[in-house]
Protein backbone atom coordinates (compact mmCIF):
# COMPACT_ATOMS: atom_id res chain seq x y z
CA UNK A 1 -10.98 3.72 12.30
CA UNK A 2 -8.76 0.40 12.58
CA UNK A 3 -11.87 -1.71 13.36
CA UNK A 4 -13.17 -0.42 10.27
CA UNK A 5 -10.10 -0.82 8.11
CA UNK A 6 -9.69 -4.68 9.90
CA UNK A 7 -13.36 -5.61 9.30
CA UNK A 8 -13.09 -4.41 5.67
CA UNK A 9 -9.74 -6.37 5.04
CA UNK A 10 -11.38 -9.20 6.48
CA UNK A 11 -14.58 -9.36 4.12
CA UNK A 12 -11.98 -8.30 1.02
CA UNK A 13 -10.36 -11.27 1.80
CA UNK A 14 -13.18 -13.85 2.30
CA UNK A 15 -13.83 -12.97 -1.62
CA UNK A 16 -10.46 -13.53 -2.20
CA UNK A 17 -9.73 -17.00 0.02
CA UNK A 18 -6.77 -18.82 -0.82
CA UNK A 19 -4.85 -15.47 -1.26
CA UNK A 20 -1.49 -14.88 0.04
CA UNK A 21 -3.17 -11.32 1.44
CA UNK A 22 -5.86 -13.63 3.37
CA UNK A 23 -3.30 -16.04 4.83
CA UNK A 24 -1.00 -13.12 5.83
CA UNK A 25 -3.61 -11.01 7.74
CA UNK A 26 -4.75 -13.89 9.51
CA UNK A 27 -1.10 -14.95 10.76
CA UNK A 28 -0.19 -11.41 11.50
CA UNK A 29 -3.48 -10.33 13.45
CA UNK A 30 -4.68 -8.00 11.20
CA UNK A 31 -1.42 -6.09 11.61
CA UNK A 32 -1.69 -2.87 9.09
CA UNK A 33 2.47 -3.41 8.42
CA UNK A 34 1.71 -7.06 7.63
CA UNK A 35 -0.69 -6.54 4.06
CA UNK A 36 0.94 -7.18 0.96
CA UNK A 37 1.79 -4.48 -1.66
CA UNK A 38 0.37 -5.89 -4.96
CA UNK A 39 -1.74 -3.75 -6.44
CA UNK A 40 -4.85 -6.06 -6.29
CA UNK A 41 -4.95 -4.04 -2.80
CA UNK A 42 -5.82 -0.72 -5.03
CA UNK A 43 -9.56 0.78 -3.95
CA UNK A 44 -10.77 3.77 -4.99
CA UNK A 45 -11.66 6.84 -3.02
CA UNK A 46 -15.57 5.73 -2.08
CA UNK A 47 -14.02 2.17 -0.61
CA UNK A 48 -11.18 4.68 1.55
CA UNK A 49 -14.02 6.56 2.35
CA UNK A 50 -16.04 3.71 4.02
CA UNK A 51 -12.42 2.44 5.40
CA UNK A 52 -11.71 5.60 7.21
CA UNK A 53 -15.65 6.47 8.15
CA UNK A 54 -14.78 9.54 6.42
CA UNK A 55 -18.68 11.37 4.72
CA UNK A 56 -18.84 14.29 3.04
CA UNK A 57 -22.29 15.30 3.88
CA UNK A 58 -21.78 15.01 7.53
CA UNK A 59 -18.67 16.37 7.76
CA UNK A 60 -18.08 19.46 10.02
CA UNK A 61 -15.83 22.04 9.08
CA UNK A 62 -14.11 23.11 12.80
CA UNK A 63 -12.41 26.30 12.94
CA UNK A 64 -9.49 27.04 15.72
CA UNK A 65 -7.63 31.12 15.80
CA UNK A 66 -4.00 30.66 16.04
CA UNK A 67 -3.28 34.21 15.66
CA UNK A 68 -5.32 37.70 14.71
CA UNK A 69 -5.86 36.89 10.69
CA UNK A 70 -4.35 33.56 10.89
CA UNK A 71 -6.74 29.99 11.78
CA UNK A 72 -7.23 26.28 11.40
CA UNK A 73 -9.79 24.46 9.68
CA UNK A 74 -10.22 20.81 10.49
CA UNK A 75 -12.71 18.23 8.46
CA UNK A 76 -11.73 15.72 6.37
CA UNK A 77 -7.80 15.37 5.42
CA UNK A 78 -5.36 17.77 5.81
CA UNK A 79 -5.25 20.46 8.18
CA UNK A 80 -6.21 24.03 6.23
CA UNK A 81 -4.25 26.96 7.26
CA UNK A 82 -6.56 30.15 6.73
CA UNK A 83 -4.87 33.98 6.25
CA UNK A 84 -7.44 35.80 6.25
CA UNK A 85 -7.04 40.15 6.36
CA UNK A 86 -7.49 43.39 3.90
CA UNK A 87 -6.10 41.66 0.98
CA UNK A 88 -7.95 39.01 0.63
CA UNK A 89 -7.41 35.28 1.34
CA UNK A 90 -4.49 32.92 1.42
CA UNK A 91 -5.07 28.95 2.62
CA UNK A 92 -2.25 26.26 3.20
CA UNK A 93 -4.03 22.88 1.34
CA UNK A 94 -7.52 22.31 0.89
CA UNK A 95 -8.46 18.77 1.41
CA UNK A 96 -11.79 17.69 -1.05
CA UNK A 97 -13.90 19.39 -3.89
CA UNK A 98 -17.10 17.67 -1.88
CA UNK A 99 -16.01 20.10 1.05
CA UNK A 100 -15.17 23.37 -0.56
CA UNK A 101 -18.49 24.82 -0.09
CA UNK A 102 -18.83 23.93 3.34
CA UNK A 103 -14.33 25.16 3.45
CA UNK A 104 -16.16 28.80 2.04
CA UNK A 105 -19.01 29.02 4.64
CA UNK A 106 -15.72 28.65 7.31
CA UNK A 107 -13.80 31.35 5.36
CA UNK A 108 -16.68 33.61 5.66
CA UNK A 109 -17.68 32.95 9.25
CA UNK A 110 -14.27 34.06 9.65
CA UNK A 111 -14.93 37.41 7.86
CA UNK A 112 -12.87 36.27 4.68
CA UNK A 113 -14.48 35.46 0.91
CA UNK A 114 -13.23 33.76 -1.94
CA UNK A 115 -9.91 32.19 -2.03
CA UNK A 116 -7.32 34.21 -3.68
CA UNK A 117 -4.65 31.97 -3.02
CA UNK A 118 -4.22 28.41 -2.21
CA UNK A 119 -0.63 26.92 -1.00
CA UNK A 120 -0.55 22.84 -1.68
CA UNK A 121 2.27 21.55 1.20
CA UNK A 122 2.35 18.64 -1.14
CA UNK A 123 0.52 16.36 -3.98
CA UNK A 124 -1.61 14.17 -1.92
CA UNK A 125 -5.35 14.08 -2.70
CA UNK A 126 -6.23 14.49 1.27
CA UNK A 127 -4.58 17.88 0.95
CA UNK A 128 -4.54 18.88 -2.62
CA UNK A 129 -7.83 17.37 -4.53
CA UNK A 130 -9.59 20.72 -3.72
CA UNK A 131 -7.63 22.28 -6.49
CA UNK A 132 -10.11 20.27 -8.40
CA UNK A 133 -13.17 22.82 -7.22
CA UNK A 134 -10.63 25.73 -6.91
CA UNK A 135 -8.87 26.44 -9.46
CA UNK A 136 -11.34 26.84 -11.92
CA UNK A 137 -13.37 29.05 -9.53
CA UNK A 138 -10.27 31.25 -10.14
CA UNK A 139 -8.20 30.63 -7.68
CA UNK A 140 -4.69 31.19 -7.99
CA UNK A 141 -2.77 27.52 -7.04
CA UNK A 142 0.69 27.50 -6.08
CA UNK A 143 2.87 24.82 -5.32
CA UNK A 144 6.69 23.30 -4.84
CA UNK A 145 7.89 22.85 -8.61
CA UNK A 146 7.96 18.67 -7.77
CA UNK A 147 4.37 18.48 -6.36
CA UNK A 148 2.89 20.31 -9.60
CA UNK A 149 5.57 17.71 -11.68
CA UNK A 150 3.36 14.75 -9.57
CA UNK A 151 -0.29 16.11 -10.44
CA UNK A 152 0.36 15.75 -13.98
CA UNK A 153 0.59 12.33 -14.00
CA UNK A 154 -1.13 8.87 -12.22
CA UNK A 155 0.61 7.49 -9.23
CA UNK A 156 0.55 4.72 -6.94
CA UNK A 157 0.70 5.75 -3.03
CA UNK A 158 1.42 3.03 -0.99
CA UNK A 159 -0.58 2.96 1.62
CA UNK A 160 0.93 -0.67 3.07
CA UNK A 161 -2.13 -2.09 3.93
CA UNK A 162 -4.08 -0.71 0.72
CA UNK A 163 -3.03 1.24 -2.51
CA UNK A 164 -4.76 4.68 -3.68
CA UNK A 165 -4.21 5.68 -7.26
CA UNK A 166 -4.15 9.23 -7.59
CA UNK A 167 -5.21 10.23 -11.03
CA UNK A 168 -3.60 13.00 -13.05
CA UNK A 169 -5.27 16.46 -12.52
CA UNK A 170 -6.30 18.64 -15.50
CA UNK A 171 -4.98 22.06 -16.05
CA UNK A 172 -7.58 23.95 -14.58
CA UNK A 173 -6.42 22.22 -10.84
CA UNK A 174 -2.43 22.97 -11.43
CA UNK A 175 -0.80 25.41 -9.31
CA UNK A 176 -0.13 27.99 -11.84
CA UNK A 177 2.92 29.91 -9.37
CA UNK A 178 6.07 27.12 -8.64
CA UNK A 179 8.77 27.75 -6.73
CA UNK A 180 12.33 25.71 -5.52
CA UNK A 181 13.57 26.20 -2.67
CA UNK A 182 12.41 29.47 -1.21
CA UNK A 183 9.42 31.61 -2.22
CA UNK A 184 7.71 34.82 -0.47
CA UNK A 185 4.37 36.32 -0.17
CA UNK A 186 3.74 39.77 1.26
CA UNK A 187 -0.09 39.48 1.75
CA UNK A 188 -2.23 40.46 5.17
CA UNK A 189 0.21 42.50 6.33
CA UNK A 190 3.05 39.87 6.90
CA UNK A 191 5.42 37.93 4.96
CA UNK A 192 4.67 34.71 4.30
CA UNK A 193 7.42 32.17 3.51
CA UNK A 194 7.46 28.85 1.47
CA UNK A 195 10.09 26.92 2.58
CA UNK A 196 11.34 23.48 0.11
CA UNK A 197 14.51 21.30 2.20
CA UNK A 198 14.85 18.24 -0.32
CA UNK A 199 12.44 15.25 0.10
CA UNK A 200 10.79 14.32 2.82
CA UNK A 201 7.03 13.16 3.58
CA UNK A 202 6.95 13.10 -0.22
CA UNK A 203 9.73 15.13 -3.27
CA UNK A 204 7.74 18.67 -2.86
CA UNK A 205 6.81 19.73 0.47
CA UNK A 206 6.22 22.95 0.96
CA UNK A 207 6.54 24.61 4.95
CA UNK A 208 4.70 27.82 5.42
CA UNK A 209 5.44 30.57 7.64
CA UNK A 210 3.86 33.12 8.82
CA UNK A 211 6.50 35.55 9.97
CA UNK A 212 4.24 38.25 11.22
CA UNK A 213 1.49 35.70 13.40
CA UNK A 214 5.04 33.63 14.29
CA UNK A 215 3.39 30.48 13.02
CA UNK A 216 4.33 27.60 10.35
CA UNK A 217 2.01 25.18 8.58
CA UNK A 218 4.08 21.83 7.91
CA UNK A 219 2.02 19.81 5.73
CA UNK A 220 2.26 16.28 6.48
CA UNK A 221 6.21 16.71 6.99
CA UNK A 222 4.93 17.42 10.69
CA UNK A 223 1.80 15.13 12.08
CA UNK A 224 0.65 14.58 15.98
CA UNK A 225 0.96 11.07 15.29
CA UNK A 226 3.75 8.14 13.52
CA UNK A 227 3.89 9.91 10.25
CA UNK A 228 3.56 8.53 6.43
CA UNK A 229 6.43 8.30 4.63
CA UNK A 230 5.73 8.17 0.74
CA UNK A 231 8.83 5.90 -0.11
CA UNK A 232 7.52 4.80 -3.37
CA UNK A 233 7.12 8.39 -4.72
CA UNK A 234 10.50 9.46 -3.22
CA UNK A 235 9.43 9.98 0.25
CA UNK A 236 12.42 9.70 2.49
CA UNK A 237 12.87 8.85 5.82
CA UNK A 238 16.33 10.96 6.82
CA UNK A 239 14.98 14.07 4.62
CA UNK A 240 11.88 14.36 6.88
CA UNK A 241 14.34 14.56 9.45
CA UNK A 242 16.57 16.96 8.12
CA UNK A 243 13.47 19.01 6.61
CA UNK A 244 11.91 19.14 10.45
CA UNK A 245 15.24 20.38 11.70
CA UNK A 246 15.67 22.74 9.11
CA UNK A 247 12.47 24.52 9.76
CA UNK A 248 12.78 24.53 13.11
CA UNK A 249 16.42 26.89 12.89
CA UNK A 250 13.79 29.45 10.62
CA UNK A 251 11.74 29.77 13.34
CA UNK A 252 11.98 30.62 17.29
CA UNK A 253 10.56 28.53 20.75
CA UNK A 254 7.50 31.04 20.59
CA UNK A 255 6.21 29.67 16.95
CA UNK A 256 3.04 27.81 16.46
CA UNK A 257 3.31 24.81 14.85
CA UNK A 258 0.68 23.42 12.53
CA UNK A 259 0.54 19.63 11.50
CA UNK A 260 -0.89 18.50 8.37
CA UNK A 261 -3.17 16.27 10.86
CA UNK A 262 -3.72 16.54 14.28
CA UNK A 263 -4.23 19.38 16.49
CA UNK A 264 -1.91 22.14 16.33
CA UNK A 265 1.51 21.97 18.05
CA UNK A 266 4.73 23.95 19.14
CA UNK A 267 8.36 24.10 18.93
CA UNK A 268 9.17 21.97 21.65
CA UNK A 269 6.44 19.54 19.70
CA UNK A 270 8.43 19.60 16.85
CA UNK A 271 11.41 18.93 18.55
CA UNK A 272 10.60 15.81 20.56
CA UNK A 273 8.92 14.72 16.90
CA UNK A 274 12.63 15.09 15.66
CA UNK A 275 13.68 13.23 18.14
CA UNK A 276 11.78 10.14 18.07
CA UNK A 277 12.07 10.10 14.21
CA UNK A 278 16.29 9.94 14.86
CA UNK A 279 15.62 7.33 17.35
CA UNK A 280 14.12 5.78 14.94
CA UNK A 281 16.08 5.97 12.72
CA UNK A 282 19.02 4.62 14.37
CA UNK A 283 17.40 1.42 15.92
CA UNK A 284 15.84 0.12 12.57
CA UNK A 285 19.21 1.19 10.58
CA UNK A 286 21.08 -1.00 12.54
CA UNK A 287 18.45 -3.83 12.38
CA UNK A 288 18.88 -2.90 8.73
CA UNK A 289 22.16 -3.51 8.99
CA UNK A 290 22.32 -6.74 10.91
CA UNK A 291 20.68 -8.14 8.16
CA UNK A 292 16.80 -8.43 9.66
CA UNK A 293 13.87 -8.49 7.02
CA UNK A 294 11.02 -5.93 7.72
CA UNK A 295 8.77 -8.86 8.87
CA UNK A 296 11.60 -9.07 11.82
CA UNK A 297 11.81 -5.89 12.46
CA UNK A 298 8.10 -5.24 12.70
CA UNK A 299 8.08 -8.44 15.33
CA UNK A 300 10.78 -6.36 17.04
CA UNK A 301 8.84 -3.97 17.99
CA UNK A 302 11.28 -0.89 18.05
CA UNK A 303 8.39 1.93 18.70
CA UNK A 304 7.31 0.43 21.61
CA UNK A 305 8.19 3.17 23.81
CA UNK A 306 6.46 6.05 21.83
CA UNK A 307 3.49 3.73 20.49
CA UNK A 308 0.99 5.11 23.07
CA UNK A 309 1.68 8.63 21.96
CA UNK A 310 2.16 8.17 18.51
CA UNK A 311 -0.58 5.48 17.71
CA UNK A 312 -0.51 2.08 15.45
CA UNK A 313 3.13 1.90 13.91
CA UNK A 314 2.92 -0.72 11.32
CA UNK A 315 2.43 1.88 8.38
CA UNK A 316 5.38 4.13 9.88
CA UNK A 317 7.90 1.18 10.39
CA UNK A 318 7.16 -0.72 7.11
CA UNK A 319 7.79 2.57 4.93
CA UNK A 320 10.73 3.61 7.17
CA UNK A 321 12.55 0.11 6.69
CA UNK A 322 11.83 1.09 3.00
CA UNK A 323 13.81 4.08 2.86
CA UNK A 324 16.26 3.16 5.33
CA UNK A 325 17.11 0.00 2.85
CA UNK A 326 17.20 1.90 0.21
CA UNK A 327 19.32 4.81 1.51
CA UNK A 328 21.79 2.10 2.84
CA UNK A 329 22.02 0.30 -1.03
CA UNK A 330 23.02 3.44 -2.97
């Protein structure tokens, strides 16, 4: 997926030579942290789709039991938690429209049929733009009251290396039930438990736990690798931290834990993810602090010890610096 994203940059910026973007990526080595923000890096979703070698038509919809009535789905974007039992069906996020049929064949492998209810962890098109085939199939959309508050209008999301504009969604796609800070289900034969701890991966994630299969689907509060923090949009680098350790006192070392990417995880997962974001945030606070710039904190190289497990860090360490800066400034 990088060689993809580098060899794109690289012909983007041929068109564009003499740009500051062009002189930048060559300096930097292509390093994801090291694109500039302007919005003349905007593309639309068919250009991320080539980026990220991401195809609709191919795409297989994988299916993973975490618990009797309770699964995974894995394609493209966000992870999909399935409940699926006598009253019908519940999902956590539902990635594409494109995918929705193939997301219903799953469901009914699974011995489920339509979707009665579909849980958005947050705003982001990867996990939310199936509301757009959804809702007006009928399906009831719910949502934290700030992620529904995003959907209404265009934003930005600052990708670092590339911008996505995420268009405003028409009624039919809105959650229609809103909630806090706490919200329950009683559906399948277990209570079901949307959890809201302040912002975090973005102003309205939602946790969601399934007290009775002792699981919890984080959205992309919780990912297997450095995660995205949507600082633009009021993403925030201590209240993922706080969130994380505020879901992990609701639930017990025996819970299943469900990234919003990434194969699924457990407690002790979630805590060493907790720890390396505090890490974190401690060694590029106090480079904060010292007075570096992010282009000398990036050369710093301050994930260098989790980097193999976690992946590229340029994305995670530009947009923590972000928040970090700002946090220290108020």
């Amino acid at each position: 997926m990088y060689n993809r994203f580098v060899n794109w940059m690289v012909t983007r910026c041929a068109v564009k030579a003499g740009r500051l973007l062009a002189r930048m990526l060559l300096v930097m080595g292509f390093s994801l942290g090291s694109a500039a923000h302007a919005h003349d890096n905007l593309v639309d979703l068919d250009e991320m789709l080539a980026i990220f070698g991401w195809d609709f038509a191919t795409a297989e919809i994988r299916s993973e039991k975490v618990a009797d009535g309770l699964y995974v789905l894995f394609g493209i974007g966000g992870n999909i938690g399935v409940s699926v039992g006598p009253q019908g069906v519940l999902i956590v996020d539902d990635q594409f429209p494109e995918l929705i049929p193939k997301i219903n064949d799953a469901i009914r492998g699974l011995g489920g049929g339509a979707v009665d209810f579909a849980v958005n962890t947050h705003w982001h098109f990867d996990h939310a733009e199936g509301n757009l085939a959804l809702g007006p199939g009928g399906t009831w959309l719910v949502s934290q009251a700030n992620s529904r508050e995003k959907m209404l209008d265009d934003h930005i999301i600052n990708l670092v290396a590339m911008q996505y504009e995420q268009k405003a969604y028409p009624q039919s796609a809105l959650p229609v039930i809103t909630y806090d800070s706490t919200m329950q289900f009683h559906f399948n034969g277990q209570q079901i438990d949307l959890l809201h701890f302040g912002p975090a991966h973005t102003t309205g994630d939602t946790a969601v736990v399934f007290r009775g299969a002792n699981a919890v689907h984080m959205g992309d509060v919780f990912n297997r690798g450095y995660p995205f923090i949507d600082a633009d949009n009021g993403g925030d680098l201590s209240g993922m931290i706080a969130f994380c350790q505020a879901v992990l006192e609701s639930i017990n070392k025996d819970t299943i834990v469900i990234p919003g990417h990434g194969e699924v995880s457990d407690y002790k997962g979630l805590q060493h993810y907790i720890s390396m974001l505090e890490d974190m945030r401690g060694r590029i606070g106090d480079m904060i602090a010292q007075g570096n710039t992010l282009e000398e904190v990036i050369a710093a190289k301050p994930t260098r010890k989790y980097d193999e497990e976690f992946g590229d860090p340029a994305n995670f360490v530009d947009r923590a610096y972000t928040s970090l800066k700002r946090e220290m400034e108020r």
